[in-house]
C-alpha atoms as a PDB file:
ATOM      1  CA  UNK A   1      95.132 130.153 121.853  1.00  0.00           C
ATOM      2  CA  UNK A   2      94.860 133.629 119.923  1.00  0.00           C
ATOM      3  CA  UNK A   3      96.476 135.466 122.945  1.00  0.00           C
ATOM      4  CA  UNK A   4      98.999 133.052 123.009  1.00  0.00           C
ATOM      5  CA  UNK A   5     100.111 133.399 119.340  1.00  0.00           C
ATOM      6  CA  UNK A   6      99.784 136.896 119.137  1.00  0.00           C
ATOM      7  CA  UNK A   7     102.123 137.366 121.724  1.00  0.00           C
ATOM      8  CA  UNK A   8     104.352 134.760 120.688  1.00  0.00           C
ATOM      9  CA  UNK A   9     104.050 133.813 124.163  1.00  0.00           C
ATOM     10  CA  UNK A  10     106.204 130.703 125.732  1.00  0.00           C
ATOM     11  CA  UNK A  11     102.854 129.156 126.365  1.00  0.00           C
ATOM     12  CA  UNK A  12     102.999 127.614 122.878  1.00  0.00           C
ATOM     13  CA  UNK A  13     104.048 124.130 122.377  1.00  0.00           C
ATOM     14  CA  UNK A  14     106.927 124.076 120.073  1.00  0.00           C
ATOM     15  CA  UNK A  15     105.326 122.505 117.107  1.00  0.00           C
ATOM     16  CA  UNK A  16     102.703 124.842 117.224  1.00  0.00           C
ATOM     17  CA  UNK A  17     105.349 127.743 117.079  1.00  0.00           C
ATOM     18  CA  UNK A  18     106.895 126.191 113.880  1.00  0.00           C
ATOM     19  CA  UNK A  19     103.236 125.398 112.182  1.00  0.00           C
ATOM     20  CA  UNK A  20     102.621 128.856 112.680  1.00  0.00           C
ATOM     21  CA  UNK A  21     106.081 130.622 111.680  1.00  0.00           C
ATOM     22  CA  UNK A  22     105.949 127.614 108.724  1.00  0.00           C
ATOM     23  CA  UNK A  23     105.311 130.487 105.563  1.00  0.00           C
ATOM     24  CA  UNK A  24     102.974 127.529 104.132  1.00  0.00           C
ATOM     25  CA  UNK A  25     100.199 127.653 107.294  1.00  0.00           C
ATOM     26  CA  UNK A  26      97.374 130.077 106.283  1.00  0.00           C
ATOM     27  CA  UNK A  27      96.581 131.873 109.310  1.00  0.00           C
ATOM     28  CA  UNK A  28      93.220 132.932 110.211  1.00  0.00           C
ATOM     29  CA  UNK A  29      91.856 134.410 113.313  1.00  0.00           C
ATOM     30  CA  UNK A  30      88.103 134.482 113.879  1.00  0.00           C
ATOM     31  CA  UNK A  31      85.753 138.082 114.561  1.00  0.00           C
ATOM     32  CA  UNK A  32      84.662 135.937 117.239  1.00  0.00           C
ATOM     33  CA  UNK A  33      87.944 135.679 119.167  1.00  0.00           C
ATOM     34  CA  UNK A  34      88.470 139.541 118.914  1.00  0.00           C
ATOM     35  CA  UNK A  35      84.350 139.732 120.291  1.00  0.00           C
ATOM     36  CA  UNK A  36      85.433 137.736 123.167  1.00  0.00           C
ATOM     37  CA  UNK A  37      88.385 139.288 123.979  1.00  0.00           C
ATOM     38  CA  UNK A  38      86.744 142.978 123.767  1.00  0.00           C
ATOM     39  CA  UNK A  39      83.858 141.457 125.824  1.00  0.00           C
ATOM     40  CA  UNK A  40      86.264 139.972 128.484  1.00  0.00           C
ATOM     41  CA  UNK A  41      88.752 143.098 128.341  1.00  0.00           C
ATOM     42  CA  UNK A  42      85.857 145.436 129.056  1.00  0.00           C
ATOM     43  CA  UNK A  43      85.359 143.348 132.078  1.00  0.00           C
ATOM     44  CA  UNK A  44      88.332 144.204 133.632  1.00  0.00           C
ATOM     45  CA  UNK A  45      89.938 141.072 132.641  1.00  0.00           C
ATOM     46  CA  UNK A  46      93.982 142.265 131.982  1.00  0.00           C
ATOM     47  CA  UNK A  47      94.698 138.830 130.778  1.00  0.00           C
ATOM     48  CA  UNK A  48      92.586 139.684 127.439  1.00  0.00           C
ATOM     49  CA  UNK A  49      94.709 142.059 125.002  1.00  0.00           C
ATOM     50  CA  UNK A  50      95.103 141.472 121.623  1.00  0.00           C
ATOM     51  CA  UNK A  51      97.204 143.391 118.901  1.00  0.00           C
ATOM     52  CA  UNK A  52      94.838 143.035 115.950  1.00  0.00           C
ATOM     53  CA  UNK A  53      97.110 144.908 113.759  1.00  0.00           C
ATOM     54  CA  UNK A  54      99.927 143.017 114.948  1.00  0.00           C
ATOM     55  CA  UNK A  55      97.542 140.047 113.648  1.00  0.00           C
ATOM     56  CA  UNK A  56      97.155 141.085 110.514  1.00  0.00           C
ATOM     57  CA  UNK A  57     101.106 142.414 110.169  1.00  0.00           C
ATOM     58  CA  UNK A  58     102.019 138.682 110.977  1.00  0.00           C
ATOM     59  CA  UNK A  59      99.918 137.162 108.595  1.00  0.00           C
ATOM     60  CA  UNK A  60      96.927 136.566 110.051  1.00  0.00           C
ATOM     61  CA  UNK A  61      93.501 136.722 108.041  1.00  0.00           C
ATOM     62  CA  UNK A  62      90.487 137.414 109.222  1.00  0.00           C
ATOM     63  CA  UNK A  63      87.284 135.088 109.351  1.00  0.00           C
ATOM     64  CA  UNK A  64      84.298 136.614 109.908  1.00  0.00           C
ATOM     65  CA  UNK A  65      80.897 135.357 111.295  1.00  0.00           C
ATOM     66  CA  UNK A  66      78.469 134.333 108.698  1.00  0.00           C
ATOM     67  CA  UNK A  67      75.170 133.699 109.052  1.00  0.00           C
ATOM     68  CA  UNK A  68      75.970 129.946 108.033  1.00  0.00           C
ATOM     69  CA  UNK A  69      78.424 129.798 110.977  1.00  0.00           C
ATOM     70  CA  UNK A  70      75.892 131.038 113.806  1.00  0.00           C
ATOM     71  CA  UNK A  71      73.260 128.221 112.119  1.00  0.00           C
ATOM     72  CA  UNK A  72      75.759 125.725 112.053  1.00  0.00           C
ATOM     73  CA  UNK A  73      76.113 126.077 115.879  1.00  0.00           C
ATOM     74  CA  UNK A  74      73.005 124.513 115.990  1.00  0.00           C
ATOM     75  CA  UNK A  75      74.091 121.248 114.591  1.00  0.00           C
ATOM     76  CA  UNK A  76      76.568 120.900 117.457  1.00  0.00           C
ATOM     77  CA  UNK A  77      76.023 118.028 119.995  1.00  0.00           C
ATOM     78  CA  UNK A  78      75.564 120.133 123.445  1.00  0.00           C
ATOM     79  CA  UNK A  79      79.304 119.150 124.375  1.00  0.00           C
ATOM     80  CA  UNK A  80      80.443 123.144 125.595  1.00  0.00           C
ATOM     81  CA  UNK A  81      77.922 125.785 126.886  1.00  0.00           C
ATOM     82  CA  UNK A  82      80.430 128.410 125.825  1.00  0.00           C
ATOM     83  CA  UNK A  83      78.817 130.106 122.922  1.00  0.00           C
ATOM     84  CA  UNK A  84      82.154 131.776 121.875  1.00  0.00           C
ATOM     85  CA  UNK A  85      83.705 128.341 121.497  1.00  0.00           C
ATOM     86  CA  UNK A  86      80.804 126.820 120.201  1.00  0.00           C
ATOM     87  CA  UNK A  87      80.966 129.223 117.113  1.00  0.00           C
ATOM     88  CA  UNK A  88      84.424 128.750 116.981  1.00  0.00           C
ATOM     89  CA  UNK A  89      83.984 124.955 116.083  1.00  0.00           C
ATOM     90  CA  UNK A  90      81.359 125.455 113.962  1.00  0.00           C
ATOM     91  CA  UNK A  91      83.516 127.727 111.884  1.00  0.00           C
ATOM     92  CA  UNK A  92      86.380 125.429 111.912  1.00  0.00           C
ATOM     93  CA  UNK A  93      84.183 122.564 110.867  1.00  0.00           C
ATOM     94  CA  UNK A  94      82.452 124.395 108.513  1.00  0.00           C
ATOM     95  CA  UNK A  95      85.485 126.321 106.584  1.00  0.00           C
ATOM     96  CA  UNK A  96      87.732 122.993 107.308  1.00  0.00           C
ATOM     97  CA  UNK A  97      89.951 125.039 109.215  1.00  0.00           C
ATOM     98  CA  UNK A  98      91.973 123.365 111.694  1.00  0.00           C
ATOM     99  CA  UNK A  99      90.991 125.105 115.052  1.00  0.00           C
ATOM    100  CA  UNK A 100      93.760 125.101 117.624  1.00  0.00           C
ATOM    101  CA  UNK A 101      92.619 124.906 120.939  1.00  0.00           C
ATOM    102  CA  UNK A 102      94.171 124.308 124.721  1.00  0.00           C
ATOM    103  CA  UNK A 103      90.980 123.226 125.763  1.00  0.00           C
ATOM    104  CA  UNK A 104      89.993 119.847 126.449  1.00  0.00           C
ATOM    105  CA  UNK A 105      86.262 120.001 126.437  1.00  0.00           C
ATOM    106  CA  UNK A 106      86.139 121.889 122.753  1.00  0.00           C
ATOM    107  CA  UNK A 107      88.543 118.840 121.619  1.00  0.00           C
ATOM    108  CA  UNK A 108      85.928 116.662 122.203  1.00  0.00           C
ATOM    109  CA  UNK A 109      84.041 117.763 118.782  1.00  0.00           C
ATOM    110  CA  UNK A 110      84.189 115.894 115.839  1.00  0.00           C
ATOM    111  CA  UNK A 111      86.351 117.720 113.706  1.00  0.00           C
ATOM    112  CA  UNK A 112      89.553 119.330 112.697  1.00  0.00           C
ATOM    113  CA  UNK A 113      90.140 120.364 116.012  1.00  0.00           C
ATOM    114  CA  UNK A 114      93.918 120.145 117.448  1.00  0.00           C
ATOM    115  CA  UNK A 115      94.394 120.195 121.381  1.00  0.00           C
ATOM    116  CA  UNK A 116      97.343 122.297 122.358  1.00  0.00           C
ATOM    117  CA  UNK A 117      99.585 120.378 125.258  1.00  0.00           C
END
């Protein structure tokens, strides 16, 4: 979902484009997404770019990974194998974040979790 918004891509539902250009959303984006991203971009994958100073010049705040947020990813019922994800939700649930996601399996967590569609 963080490659869609930072490219304001069509990809976006419409309500998520107004939540997000709404100036009363806090926006956050994870140090996990960018880890992903770097990890999948240095794999050749072309599909994973992300401005992370056009992040930050939109709004966006950072969340970083704490040590309570990699323990926390314990706690999770063994619902997704991907660890990226995995410490995505345990963020969200952790920070009460509301984690926007297009994919089905992570929606599946208890949680403030919102499936993109």
């Amino acid at each position: 979902m963080l490659l869609w918004a930072a490219g304001v891509s069509e990809r976006l539902p419409e309500d998520v484009r107004t939540l997000i250009e709404d100036p009363d959303t806090e926006l956050a984006f994870s140090a996990v997404s960018i880890w992903e991203v770097a990890i999948k971009s240095g794999l050749g994958r072309a599909d994973f770019n992300v401005d992370l100073r056009g992040l930050r010049q939109n709004g966006y705040q950072e969340l970083a990974i704490t040590a309570t947020h990699a323990a926390a990813v314990d706690l999770l019922p063994p619902i997704h194998h991907d660890p990226f994800d995995r410490l995505l939700v345990a963020q969200a649930q952790f920070e009460a974040l509301t984690l926007l996601t297009a994919d089905t399996t992570v929606v599946r967590y208890p949680g403030p979790i919102r499936l993109l569609v």
